[in-house]
N, C-alpha and C. Protein backbone atom coordinates (compact mmCIF):
# COMPACT_ATOMS: atom_id res chain seq x y z
N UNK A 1 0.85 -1.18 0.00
CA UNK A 1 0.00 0.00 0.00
C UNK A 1 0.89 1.25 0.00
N UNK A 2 0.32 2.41 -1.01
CA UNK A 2 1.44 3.48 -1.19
C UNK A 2 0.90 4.30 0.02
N UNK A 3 1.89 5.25 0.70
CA UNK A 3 2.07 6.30 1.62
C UNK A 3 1.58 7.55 0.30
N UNK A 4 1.83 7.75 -0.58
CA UNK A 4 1.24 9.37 -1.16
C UNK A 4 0.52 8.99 -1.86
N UNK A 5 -0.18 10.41 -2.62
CA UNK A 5 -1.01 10.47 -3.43
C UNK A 5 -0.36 11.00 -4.95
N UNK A 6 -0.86 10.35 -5.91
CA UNK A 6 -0.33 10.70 -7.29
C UNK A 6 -1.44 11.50 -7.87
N UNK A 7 -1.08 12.24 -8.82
CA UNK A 7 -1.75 13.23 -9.37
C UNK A 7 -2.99 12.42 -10.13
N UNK A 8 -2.81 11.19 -10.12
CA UNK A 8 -4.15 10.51 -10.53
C UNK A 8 -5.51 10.29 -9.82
N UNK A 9 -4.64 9.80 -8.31
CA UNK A 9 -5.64 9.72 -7.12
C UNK A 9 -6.67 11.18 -6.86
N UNK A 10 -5.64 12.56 -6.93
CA UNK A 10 -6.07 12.99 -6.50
C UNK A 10 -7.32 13.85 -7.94
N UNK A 11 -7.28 13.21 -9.05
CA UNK A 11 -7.90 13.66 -10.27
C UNK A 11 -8.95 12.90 -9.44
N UNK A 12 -9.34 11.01 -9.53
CA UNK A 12 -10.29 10.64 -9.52
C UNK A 12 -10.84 11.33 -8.19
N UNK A 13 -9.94 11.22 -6.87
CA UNK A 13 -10.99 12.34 -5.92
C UNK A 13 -12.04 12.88 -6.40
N UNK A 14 -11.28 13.95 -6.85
CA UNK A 14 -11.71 15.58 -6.96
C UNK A 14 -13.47 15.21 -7.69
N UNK A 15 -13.15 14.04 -8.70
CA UNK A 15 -14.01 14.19 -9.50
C UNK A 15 -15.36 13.34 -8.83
N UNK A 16 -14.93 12.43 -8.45
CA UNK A 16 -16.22 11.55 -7.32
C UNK A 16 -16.47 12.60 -6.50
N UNK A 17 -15.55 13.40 -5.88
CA UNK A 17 -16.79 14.60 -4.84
C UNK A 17 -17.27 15.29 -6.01
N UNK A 18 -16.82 15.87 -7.27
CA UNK A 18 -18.30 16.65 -7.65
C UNK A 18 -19.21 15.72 -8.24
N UNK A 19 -18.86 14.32 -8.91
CA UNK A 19 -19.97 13.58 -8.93
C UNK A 19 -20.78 13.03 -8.35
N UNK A 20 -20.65 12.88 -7.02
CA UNK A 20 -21.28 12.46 -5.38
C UNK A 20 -22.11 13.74 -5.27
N UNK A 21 -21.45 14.89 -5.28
CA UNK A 21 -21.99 16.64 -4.62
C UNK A 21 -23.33 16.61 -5.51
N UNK A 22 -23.27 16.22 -7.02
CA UNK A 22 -24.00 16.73 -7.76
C UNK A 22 -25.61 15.36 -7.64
N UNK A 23 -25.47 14.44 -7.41
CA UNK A 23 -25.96 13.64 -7.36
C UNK A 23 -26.75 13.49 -5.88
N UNK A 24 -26.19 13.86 -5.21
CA UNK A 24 -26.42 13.91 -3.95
C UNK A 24 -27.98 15.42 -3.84
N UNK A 25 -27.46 16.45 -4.36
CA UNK A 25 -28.00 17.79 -4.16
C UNK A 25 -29.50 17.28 -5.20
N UNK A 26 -29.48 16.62 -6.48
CA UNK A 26 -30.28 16.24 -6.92
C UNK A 26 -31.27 15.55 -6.43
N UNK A 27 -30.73 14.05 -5.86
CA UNK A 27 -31.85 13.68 -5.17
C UNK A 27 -32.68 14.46 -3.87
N UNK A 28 -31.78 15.34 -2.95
CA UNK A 28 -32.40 16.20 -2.10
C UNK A 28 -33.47 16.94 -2.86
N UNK A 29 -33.32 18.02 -4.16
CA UNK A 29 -34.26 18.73 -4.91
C UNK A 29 -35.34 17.89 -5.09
N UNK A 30 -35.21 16.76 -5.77
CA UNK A 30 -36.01 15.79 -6.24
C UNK A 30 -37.03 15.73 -5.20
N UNK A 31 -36.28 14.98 -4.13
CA UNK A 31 -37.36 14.83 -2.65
C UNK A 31 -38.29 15.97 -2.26
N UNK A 32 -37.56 17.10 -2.43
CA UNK A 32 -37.95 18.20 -1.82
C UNK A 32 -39.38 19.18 -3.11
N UNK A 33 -39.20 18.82 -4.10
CA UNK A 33 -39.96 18.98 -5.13
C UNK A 33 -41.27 17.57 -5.28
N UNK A 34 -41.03 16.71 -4.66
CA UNK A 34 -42.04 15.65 -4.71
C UNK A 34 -42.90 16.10 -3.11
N UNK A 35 -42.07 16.54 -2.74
CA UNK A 35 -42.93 16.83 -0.87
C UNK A 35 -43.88 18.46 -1.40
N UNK A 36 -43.38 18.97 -1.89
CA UNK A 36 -43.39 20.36 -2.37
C UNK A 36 -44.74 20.16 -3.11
N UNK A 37 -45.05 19.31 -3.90
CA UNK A 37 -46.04 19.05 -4.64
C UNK A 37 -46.99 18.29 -4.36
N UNK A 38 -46.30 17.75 -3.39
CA UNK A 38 -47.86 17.04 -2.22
C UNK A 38 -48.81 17.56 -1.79
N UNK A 39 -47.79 18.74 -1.38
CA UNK A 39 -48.59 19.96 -0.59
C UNK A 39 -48.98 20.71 -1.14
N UNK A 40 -48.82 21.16 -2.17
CA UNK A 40 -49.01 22.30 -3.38
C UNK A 40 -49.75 22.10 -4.90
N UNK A 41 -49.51 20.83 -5.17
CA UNK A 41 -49.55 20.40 -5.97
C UNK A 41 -50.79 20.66 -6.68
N UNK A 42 -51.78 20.71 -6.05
CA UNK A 42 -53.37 20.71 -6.29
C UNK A 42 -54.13 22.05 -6.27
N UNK A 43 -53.05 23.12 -6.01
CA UNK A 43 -53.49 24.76 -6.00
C UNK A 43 -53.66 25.42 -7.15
N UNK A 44 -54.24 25.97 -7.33
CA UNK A 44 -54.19 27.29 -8.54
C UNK A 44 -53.51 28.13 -8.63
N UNK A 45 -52.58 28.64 -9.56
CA UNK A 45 -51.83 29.67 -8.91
C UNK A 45 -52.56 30.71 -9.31
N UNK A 46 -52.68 31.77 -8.74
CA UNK A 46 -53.50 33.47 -9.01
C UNK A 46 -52.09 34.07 -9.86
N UNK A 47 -52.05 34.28 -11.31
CA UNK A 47 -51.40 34.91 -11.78
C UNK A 47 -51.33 36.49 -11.78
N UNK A 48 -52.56 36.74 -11.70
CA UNK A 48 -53.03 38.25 -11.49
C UNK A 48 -51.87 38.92 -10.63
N UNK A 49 -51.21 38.26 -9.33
CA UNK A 49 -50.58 39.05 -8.04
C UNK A 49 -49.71 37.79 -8.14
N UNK A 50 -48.44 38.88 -7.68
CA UNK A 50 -46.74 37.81 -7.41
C UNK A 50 -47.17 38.00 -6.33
N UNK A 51 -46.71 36.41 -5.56
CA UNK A 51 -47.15 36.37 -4.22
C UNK A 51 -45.40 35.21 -4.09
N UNK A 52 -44.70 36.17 -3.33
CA UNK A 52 -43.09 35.50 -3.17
C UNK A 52 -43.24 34.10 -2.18
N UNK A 53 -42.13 33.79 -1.67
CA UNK A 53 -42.21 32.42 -0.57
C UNK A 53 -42.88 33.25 0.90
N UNK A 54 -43.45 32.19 1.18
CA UNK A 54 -44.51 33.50 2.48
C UNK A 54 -43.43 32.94 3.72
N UNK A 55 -42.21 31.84 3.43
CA UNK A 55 -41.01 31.74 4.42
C UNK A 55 -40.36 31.95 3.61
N UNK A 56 -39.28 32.73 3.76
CA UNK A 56 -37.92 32.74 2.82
C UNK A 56 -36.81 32.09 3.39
N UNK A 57 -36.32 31.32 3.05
CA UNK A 57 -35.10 30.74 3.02
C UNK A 57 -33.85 31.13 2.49
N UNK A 58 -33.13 32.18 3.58
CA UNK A 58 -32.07 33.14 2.80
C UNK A 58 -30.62 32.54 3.89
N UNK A 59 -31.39 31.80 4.92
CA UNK A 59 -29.95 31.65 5.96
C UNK A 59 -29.77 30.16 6.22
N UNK A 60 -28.41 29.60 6.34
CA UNK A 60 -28.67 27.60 6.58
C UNK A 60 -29.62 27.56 7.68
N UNK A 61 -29.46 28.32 8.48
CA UNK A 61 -30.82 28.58 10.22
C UNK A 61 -31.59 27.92 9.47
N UNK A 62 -32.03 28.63 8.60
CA UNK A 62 -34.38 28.80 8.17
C UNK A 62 -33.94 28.08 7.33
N UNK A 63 -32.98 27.13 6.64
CA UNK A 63 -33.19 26.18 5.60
C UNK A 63 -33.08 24.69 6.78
N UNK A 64 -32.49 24.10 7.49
CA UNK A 64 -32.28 23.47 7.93
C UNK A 64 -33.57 23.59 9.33
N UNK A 65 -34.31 24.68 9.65
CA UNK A 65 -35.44 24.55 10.04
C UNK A 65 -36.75 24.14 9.67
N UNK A 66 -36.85 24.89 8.21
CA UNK A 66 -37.50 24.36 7.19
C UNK A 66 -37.44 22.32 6.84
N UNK A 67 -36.14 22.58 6.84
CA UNK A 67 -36.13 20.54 6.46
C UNK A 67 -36.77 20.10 7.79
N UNK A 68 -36.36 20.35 8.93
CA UNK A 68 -36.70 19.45 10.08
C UNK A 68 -38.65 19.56 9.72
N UNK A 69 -38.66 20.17 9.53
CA UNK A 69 -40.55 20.68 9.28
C UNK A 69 -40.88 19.80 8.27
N UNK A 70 -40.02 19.43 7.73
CA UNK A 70 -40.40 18.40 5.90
C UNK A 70 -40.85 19.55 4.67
N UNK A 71 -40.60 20.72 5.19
CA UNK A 71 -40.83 21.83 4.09
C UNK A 71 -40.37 21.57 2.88
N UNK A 72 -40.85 21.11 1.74
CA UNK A 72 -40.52 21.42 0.48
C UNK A 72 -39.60 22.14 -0.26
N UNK A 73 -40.14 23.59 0.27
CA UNK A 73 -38.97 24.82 -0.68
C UNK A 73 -37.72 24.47 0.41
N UNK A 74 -37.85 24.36 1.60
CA UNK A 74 -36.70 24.33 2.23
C UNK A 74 -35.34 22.86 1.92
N UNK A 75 -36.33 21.97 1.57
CA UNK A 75 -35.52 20.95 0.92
C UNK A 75 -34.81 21.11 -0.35
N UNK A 76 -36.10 21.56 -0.86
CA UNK A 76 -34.97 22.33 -2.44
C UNK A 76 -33.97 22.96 -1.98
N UNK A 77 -34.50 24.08 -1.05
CA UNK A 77 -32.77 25.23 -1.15
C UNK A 77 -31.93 24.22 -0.61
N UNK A 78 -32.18 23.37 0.32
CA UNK A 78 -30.58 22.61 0.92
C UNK A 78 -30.18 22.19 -0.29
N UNK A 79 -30.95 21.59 -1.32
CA UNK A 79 -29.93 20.81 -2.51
C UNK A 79 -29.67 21.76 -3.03
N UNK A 80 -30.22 23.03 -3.72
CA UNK A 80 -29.44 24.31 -3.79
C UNK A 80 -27.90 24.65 -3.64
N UNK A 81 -27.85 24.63 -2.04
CA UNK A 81 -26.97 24.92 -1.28
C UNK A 81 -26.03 23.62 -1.58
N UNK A 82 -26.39 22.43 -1.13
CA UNK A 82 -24.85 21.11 -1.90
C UNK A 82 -24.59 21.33 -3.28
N UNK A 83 -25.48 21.91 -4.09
CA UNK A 83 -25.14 21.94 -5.29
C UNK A 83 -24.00 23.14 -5.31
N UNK A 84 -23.88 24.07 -4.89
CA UNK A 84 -23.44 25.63 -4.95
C UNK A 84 -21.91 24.87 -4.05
N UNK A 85 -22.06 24.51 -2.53
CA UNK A 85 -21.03 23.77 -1.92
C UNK A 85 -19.97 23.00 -2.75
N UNK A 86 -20.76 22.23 -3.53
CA UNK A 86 -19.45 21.21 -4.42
C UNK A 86 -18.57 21.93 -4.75
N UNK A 87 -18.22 22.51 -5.78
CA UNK A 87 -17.16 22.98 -5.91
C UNK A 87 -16.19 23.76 -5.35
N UNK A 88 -17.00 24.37 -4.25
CA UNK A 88 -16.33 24.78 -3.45
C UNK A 88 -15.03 23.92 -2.48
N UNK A 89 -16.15 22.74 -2.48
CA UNK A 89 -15.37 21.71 -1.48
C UNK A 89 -14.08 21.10 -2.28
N UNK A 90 -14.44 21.14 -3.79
CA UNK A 90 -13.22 20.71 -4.56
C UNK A 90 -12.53 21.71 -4.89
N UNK A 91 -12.67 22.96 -4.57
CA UNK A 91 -11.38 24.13 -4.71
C UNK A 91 -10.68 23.75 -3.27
N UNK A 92 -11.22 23.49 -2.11
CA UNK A 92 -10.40 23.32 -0.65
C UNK A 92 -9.78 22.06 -0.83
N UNK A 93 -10.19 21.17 -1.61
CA UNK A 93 -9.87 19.83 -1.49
C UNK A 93 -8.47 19.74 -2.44
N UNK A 94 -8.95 20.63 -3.35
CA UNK A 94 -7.39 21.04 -4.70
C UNK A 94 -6.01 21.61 -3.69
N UNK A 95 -6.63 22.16 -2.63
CA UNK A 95 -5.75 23.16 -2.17
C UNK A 95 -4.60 22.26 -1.12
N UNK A 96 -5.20 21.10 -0.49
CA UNK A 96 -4.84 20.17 0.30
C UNK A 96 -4.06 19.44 -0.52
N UNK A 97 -4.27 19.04 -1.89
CA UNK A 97 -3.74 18.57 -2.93
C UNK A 97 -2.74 19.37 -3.58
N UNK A 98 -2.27 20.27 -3.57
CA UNK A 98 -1.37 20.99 -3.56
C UNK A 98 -0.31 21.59 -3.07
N UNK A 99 -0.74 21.73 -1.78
CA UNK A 99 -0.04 21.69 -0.76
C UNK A 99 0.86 20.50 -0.51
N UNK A 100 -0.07 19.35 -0.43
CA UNK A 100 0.80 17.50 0.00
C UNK A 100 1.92 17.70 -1.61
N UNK A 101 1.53 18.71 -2.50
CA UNK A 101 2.33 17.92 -3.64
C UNK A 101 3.74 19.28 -3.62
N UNK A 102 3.25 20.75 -2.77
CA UNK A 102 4.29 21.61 -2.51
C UNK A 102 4.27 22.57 -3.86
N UNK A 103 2.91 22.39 -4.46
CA UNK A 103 2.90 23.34 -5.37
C UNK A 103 2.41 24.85 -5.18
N UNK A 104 3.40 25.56 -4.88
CA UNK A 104 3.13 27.27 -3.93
C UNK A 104 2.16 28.02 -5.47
N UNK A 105 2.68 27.63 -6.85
CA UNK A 105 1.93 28.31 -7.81
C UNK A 105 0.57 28.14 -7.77
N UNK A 106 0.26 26.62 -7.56
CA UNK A 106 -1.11 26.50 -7.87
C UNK A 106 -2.00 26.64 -6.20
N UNK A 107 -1.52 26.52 -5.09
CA UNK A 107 -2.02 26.95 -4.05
C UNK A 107 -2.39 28.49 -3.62
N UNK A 108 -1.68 29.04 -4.67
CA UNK A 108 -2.15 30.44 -4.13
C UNK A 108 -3.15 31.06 -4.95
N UNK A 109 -3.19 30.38 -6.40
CA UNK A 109 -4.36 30.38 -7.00
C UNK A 109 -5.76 29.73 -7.44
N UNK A 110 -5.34 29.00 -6.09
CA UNK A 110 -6.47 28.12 -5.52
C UNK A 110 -7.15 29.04 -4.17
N UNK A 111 -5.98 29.45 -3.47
CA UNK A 111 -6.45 30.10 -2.16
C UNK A 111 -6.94 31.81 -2.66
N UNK A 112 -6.98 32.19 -4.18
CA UNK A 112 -7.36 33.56 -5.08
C UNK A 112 -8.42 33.04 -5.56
N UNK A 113 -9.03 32.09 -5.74
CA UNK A 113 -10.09 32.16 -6.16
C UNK A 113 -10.77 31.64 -4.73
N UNK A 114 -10.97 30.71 -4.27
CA UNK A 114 -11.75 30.04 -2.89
C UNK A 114 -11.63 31.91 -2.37
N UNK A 115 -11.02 32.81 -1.84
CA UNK A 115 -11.31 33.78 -1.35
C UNK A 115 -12.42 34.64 -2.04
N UNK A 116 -12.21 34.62 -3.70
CA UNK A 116 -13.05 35.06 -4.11
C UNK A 116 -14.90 35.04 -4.44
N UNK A 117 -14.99 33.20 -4.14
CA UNK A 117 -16.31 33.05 -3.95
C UNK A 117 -16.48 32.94 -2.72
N UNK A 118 -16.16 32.92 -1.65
CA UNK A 118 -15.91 33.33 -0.38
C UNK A 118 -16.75 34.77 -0.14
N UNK A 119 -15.82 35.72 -0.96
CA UNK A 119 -16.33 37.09 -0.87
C UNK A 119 -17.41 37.24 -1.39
N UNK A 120 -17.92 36.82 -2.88
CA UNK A 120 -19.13 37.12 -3.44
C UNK A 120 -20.08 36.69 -2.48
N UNK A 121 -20.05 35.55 -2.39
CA UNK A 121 -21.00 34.54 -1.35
C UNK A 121 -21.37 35.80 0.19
N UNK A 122 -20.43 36.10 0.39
CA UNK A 122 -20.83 36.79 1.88
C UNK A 122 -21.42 38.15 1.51
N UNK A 123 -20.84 38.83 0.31
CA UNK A 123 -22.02 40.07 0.01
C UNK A 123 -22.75 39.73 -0.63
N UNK A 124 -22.86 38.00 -1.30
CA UNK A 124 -24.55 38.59 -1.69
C UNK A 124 -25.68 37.77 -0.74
N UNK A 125 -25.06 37.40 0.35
CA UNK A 125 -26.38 37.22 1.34
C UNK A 125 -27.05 38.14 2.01
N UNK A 126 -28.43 38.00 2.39
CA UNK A 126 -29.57 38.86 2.80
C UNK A 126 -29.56 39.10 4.25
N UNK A 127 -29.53 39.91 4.88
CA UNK A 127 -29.29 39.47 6.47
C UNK A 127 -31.31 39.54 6.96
């Protein structure tokens, strides 16, 4: 059994977490769109008047409150949210991978972008 990782290992990684992330966030939507329509399913919508989510789900708090409730929209946004997460988790996961391999070029432009959706992410949430 080898002690490191080769630039192969850490390819197939990278790529099973976004194929796991993406698969994963799907079936959550899925669920959460079949619960969603249980409950909903049988309404009319009044086109006449926009009538927004009468809970909004803008913080993990009220999304992960929402799931414990079996809320629908709130199940969607969590797969939302794993979906949006994946890659994120494979820019941190690149970065660990870079680091074990001592590559300062590609770690710092790993740690220039992860800062950068970092930043977008925190100004464009709603408080």
């Amino acid at each position: 059994m080898k002690n490191y990782w080769q630039d192969k290992d850490i390819e197939v990684t990278l790529g099973n977490l976004l194929r796991w992330g993406v698969m994963l966030s799907s079936i959550i939507v899925l669920i959460g769109g079949i619960i969603y329509l249980a409950h909903y399913g049988g309404t009319r919508p009044d086109y006449k008047t926009f009538h927004g989510l009468l809970e909004p789900y803008h913080s993990l708090a009220t999304i992960f409150s929402g799931v414990k409730k079996l809320k629908g929209e709130a199940i969607i946004q969590l797969g939302v949210v794993i979906l949006i997460a994946t890659p994120v988790a494979r820019i941190i996961f690149s970065i660990f991978g870079f680091i074990r391999e001592k590559d300062i070029l590609y770690i710092f432009i790993a740690l220039i972008v992860l800062g950068i959706i970092v930043t977008s992410m925190s100004l464009g949430l709603k408080g």
